[in-house]
Protein backbone atom coordinates (compact mmCIF):
# COMPACT_ATOMS: atom_id res chain seq x y z
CA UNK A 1 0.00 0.00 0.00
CA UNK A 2 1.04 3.64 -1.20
CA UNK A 3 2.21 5.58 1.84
CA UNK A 4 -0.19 8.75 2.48
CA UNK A 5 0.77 12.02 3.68
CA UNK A 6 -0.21 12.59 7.17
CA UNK A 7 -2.39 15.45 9.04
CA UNK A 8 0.05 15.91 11.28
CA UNK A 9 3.57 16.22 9.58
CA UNK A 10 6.05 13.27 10.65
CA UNK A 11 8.98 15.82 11.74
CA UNK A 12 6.04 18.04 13.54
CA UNK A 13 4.97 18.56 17.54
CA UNK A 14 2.52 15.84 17.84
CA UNK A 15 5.05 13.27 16.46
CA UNK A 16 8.74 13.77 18.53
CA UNK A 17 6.62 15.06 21.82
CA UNK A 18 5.13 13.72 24.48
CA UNK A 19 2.70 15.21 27.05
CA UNK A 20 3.13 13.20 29.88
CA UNK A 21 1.82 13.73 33.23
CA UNK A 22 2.92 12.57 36.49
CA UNK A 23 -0.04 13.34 38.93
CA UNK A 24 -1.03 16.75 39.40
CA UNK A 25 1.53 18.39 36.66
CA UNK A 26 2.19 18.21 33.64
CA UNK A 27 5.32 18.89 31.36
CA UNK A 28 6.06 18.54 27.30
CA UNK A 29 8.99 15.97 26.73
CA UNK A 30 10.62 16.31 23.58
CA UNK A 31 11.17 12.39 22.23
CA UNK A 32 14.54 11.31 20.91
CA UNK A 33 14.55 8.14 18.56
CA UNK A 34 13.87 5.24 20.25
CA UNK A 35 15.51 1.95 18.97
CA UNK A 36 13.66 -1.14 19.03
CA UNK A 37 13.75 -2.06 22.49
CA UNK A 38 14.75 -5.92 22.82
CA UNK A 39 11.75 -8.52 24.17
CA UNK A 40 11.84 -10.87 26.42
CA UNK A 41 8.07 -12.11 26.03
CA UNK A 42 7.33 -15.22 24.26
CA UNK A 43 3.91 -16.78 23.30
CA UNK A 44 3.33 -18.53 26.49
CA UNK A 45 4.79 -15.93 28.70
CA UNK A 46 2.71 -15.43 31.75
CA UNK A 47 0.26 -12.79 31.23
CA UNK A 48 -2.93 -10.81 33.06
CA UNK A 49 -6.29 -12.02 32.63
CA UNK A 50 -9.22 -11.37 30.04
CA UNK A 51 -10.76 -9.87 32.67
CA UNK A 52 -7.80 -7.60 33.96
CA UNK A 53 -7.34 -6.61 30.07
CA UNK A 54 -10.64 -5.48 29.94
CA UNK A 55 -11.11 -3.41 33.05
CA UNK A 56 -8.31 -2.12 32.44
CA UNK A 57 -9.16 -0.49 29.05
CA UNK A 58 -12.86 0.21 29.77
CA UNK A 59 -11.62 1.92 33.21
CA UNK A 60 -10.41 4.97 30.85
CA UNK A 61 -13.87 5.97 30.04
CA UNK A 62 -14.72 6.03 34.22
CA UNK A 63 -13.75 9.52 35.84
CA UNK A 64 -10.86 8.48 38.20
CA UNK A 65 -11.53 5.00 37.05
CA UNK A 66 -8.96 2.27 38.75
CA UNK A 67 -8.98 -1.24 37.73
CA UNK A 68 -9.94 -3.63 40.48
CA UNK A 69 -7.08 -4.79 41.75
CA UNK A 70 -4.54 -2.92 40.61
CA UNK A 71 -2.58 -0.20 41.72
CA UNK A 72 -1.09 3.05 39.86
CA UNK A 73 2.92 2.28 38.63
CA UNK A 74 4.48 5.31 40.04
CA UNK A 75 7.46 7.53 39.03
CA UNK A 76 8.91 10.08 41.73
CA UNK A 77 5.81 8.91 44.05
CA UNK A 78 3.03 10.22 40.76
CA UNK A 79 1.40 7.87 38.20
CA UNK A 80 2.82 7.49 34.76
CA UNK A 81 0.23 8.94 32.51
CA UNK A 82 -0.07 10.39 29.38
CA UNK A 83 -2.54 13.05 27.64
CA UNK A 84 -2.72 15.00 24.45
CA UNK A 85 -5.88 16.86 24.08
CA UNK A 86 -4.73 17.59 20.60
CA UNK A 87 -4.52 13.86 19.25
CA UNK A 88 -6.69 12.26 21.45
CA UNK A 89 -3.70 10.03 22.64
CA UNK A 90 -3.93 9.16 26.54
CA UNK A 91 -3.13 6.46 28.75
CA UNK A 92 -2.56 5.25 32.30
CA UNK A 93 -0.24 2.34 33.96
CA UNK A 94 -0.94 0.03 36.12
CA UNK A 95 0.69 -2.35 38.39
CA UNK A 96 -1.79 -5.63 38.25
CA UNK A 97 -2.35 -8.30 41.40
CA UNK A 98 0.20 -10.42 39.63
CA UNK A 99 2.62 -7.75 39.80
CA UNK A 100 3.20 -7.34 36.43
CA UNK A 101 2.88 -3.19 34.21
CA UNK A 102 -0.17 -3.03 32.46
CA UNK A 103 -0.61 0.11 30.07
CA UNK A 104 -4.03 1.03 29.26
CA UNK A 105 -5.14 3.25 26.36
CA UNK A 106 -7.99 5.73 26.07
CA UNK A 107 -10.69 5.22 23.28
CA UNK A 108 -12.16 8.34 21.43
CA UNK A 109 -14.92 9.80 23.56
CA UNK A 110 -13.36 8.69 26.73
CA UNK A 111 -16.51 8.45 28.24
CA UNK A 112 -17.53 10.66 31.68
CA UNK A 113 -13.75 12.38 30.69
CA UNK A 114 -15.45 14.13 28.44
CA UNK A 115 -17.11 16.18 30.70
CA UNK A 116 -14.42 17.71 31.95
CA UNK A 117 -12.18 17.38 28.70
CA UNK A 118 -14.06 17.48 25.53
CA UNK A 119 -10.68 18.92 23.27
CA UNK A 120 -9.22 15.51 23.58
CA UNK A 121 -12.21 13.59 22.26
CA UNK A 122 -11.97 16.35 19.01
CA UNK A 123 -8.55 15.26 18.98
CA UNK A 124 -9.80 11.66 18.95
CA UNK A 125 -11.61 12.08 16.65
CA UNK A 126 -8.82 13.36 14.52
CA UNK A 127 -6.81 10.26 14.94
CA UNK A 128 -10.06 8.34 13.99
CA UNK A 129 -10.02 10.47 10.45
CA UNK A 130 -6.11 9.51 10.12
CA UNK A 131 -7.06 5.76 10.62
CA UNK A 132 -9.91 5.61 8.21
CA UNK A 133 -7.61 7.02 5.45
CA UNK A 134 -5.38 4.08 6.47
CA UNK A 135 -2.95 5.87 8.19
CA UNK A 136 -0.55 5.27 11.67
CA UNK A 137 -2.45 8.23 13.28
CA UNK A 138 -0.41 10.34 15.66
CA UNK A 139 -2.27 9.25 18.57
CA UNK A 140 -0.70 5.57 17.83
CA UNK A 141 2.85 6.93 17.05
CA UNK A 142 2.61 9.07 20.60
CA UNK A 143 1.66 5.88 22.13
CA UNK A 144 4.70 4.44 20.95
CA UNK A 145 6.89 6.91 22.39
CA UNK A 146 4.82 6.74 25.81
CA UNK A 147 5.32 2.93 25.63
CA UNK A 148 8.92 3.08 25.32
CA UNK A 149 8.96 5.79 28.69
CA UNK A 150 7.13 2.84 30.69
CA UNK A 151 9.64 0.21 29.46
CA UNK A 152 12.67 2.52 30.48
CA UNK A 153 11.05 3.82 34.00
CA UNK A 154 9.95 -0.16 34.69
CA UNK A 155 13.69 -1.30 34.21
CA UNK A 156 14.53 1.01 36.57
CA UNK A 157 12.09 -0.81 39.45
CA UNK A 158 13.01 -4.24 37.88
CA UNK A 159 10.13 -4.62 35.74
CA UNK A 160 11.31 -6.74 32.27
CA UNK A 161 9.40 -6.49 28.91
CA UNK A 162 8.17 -9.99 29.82
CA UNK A 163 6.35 -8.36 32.57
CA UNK A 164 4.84 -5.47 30.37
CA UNK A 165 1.75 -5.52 28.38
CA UNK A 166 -0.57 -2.98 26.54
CA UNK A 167 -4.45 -2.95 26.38
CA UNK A 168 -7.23 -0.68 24.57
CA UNK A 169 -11.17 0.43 23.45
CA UNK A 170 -11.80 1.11 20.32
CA UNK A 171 -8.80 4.31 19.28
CA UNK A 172 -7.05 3.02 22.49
CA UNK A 173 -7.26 -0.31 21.18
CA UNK A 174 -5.39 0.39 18.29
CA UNK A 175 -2.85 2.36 19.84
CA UNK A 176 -2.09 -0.90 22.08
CA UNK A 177 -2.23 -3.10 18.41
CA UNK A 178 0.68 -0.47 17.28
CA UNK A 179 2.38 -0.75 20.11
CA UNK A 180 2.69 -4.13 20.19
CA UNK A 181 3.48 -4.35 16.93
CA UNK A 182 6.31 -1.63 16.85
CA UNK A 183 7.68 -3.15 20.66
CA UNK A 184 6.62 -6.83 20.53
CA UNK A 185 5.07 -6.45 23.97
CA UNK A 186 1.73 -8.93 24.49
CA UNK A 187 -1.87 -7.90 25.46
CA UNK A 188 -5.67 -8.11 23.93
CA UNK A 189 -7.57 -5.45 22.38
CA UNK A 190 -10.94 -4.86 22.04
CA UNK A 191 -13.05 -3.16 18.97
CA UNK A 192 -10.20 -1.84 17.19
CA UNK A 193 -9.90 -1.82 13.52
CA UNK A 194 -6.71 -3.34 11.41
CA UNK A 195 -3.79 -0.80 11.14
CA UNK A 196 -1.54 -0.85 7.76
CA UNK A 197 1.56 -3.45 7.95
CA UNK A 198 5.20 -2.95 9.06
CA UNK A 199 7.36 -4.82 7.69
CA UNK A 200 10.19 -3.70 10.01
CA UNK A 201 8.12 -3.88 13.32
CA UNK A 202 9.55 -6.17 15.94
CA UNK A 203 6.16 -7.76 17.14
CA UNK A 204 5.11 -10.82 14.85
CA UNK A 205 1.62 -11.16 16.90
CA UNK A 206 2.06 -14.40 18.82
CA UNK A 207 1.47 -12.70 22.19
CA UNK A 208 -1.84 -10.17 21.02
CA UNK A 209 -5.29 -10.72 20.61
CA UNK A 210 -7.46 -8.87 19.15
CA UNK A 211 -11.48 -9.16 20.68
CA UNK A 212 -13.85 -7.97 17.39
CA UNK A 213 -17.61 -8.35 17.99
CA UNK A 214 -19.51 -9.36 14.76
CA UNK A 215 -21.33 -6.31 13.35
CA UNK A 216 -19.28 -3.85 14.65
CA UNK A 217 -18.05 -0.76 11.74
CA UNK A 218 -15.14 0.13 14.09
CA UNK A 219 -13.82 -3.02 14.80
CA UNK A 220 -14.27 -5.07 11.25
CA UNK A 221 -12.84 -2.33 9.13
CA UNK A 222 -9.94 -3.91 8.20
CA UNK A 223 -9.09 -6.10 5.34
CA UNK A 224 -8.64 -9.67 7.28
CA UNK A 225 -12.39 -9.88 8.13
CA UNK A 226 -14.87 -10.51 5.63
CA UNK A 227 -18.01 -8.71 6.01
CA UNK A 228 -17.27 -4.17 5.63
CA UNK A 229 -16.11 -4.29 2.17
CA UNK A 230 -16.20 -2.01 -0.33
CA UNK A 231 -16.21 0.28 2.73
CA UNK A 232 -13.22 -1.83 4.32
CA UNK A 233 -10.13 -2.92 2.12
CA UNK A 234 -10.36 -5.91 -0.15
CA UNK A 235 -11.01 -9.23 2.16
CA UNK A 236 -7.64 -11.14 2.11
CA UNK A 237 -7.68 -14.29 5.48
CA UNK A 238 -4.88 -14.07 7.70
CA UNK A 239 -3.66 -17.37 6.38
CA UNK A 240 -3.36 -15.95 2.87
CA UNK A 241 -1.41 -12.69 4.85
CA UNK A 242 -4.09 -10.71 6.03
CA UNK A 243 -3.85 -8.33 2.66
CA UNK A 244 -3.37 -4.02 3.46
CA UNK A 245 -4.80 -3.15 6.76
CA UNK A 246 -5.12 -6.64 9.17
CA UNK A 247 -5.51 -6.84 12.94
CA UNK A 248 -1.94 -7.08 14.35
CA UNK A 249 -1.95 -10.44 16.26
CA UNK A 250 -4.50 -13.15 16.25
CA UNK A 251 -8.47 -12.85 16.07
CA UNK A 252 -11.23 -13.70 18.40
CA UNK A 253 -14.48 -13.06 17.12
CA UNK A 254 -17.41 -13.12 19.55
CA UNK A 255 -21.52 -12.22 18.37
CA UNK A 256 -23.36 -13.74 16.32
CA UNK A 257 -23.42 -14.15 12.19
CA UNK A 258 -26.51 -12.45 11.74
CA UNK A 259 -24.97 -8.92 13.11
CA UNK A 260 -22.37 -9.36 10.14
CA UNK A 261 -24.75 -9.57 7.82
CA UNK A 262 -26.42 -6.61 8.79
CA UNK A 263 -23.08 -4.78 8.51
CA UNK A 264 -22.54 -6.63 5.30
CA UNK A 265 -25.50 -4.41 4.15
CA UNK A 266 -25.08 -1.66 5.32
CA UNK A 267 -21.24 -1.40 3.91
CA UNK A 268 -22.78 -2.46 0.18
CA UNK A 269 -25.44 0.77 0.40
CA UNK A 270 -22.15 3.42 1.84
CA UNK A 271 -19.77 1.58 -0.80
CA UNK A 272 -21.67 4.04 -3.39
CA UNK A 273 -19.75 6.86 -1.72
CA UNK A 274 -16.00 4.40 -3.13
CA UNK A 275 -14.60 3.69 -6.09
CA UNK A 276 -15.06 -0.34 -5.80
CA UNK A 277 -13.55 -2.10 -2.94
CA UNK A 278 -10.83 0.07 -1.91
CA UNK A 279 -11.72 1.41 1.39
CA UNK A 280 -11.36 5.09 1.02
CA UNK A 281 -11.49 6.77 -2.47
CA UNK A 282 -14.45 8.64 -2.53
CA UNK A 283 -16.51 8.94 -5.87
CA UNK A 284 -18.69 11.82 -5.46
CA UNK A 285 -20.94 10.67 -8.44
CA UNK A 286 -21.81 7.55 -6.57
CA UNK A 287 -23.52 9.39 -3.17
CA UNK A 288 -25.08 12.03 -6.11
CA UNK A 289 -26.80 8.73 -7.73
CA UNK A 290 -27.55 6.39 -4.62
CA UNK A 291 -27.99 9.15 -2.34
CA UNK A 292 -30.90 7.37 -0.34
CA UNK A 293 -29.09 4.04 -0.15
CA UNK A 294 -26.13 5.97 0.82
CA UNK A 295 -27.85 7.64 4.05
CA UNK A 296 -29.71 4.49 5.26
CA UNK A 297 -26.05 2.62 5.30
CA UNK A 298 -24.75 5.69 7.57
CA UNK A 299 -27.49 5.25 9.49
CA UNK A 300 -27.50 1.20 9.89
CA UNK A 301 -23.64 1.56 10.46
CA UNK A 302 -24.26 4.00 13.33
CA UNK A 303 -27.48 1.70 14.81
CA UNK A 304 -24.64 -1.14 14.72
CA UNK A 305 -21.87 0.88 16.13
CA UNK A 306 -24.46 2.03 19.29
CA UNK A 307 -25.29 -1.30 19.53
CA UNK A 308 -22.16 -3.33 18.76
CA UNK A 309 -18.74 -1.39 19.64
CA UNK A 310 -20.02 -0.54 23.06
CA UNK A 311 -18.77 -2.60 26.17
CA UNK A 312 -21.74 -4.68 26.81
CA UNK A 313 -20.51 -7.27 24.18
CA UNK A 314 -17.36 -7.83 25.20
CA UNK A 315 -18.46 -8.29 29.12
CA UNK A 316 -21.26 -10.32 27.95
CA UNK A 317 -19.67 -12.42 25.63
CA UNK A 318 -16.49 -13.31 27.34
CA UNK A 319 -17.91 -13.85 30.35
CA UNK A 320 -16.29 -10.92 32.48
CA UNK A 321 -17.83 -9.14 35.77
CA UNK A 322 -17.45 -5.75 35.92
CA UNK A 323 -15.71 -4.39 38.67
CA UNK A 324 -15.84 -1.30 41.12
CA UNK A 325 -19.51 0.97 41.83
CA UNK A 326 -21.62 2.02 40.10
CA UNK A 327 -19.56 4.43 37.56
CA UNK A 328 -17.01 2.11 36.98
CA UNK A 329 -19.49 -1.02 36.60
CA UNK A 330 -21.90 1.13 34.11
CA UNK A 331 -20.23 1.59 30.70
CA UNK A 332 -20.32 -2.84 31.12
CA UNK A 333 -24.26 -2.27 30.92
CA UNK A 334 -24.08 -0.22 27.97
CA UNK A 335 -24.65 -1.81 24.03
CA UNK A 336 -26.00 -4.94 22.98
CA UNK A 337 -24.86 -8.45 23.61
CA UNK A 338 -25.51 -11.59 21.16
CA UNK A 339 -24.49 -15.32 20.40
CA UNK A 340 -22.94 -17.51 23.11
CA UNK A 341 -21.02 -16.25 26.44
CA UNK A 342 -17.74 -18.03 26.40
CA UNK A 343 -16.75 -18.16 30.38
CA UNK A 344 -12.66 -16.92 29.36
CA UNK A 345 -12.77 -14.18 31.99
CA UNK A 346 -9.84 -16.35 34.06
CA UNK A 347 -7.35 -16.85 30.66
CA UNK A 348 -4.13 -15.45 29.68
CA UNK A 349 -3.45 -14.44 26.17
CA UNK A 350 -2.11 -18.05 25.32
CA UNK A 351 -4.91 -19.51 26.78
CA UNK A 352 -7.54 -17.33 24.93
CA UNK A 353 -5.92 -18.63 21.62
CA UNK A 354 -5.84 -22.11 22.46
CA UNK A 355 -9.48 -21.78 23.11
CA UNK A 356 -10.14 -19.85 19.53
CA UNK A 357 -8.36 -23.06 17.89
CA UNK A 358 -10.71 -25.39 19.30
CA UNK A 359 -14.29 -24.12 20.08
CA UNK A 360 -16.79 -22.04 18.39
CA UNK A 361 -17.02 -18.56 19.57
CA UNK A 362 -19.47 -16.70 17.89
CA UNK A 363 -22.79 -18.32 17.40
């Protein structure tokens, strides 16, 4: 795939800085390089749970939200953190019950944050455009650089890469897809779309899963799922290489079949906007001749993405218990939940493959 130019130019701010906070301050670190730092973590490394992955990522949409369980990883007695309001990029780390650094990154809308921070879900939202046009957004490449601060202040309290992991909604769940595939580092994600291929990244996706509920837009647009073109890129299987924009890692689809469909649809009636099925050229005439078809697949895709990229699916599905009151427990209650509850709450990431390979998991 032809490389596209950027929103945000690759020698500008948003790409060599870093806004990261520790506590109640925050300062602007400029970013040298950082080389490839060397893994430790193999594919049956231990790692945390489903259910740790996954309060951890939905606890950055909670106000204040802590994962149960865990405590903050600290740096001169303040939590690591980062936040850019202008990208959308933010993220917290956490020390889990198995001792071990879990980095969790923000989605989009960031839920109640929003409240009190609505620039950085504009910024989000940003990214979002970047990663529709098939693009590393800078929200992923500031990630990076926050990822590679953890892994330097975590070797400095005896923390190894094996012990390290990344996790992520939606635009945070891509962000931890990029990171692992830039650092090699192990987690899950959940609802995030494929990002474009590296063929010099370090991660080769034994250690990452990626959760996609059927009939989700955000989370099947990518090009190793069959079901969102001509919207998504052309439908290649991960056996046959995944083809322009795959999920980094391995897949585990949960739903049910009928939900695809429905996106199925709805991606044929918005394909009039694209030039065939190449996920992003727009062809004006198209929307001027379908332009009925054209707004009912906008608004199935957005009844799908209410009901289907939301958290209830994932909690429903995998069989995880929300943790923490009310707040924290309510964006679990939120979205719609179909085909068969798989009890994998308890598994590492090894464990949550093994159990892809041999049972059904969407119904």
């Amino acid at each position: 795939m032809s490389k596209k130019s950027s929103l945000w130019a690759s020698d500008g701010l948003l790409d060599n800085s870093d806004i990261v906070s520790l506590g109640n301050f925050t300062y602007l670190h400029t970013l040298k390089s950082a080389a490839a730092t060397p893994l430790a973590q193999t594919h049956s490394a231990s790692t945390p749970t489903v259910s740790e992955f996954l309060n951890g990522a939905i606890s950055e949409y909670v106000l204040g939200g802590t994962p149960d369980g865990m405590r903050p990883f600290l740096v001169d007695g303040h939590q690591l953190t980062l936040h850019n309001s202008l990208n959308g990029a933010t993220a917290h780390t956490w020390i889990t019950a198995e001792n071990q650094v879990l980095i969790t990154y923000a989605g989009t809308t960031r839920g109640e944050n929003l409240l009190i921070d609505p620039l950085s879900t504009a910024g989000g939202l940003l990214s979002d455009l970047q990663i529709l046009g098939q693009q590393v957004s800078s929200a992923q490449r500031q990630s990076l650089d926050f990822a590679h601060q953890v892994i330097e202040a975590a070797a400095k309290q005896g923390y190894g890469t094996q012990d390290i992991f990344v996790t992520g909604h939606s635009l945070g769940g891509i962000s931890a897809a990029y990171v692992a595939q830039q650092t090699g580092l192990g987690g899950i994600s959940f609802e995030a779309s494929g990002i474009p291929r590296d063929a010099q990244a370090v991660g080769h996706g034994g250690n990452f899963v990626n959760v996609v509920t059927l009939g989700d837009p955000v989370a099947n647009y990518s090009s190793d799922i069959r079901g969102e073109q001509p919207f998504a890129p052309s439908f290649v299987s991960q056996a046959e290489g995944g083809g322009s924009l795959p999920h980094y890692g391995s897949l585990f689809l949960i739903g049910a079949q009928a939900d695809q469909h429905a996106l199925t649809q709805a991606a044929a009636k918005v394909g009039h906007l694209f030039n065939g099925d190449n996920g992003g050229q727009v062809n004006p005439l198209g929307a001027a001749l379908h332009p009925l078809s054209v707004a009912a697949g906008i608004a199935e895709a957005a009844r799908l993405i209410a009901e289907f990229h939301l958290p209830a699916a994932e909690y429903t599905n995998l069989g995880v218990t929300p943790t923490g009151g009310f707040l924290d427990t309510l964006p679990a209650q939120i979205g719609t939940a179909h085909g068969p509850v798989l009890m994998v709450g308890n598994y590492s990431v090894a464990e949550l493959q093994a159990y892809a390979e041999t049972h059904a998991t969407f119904g």
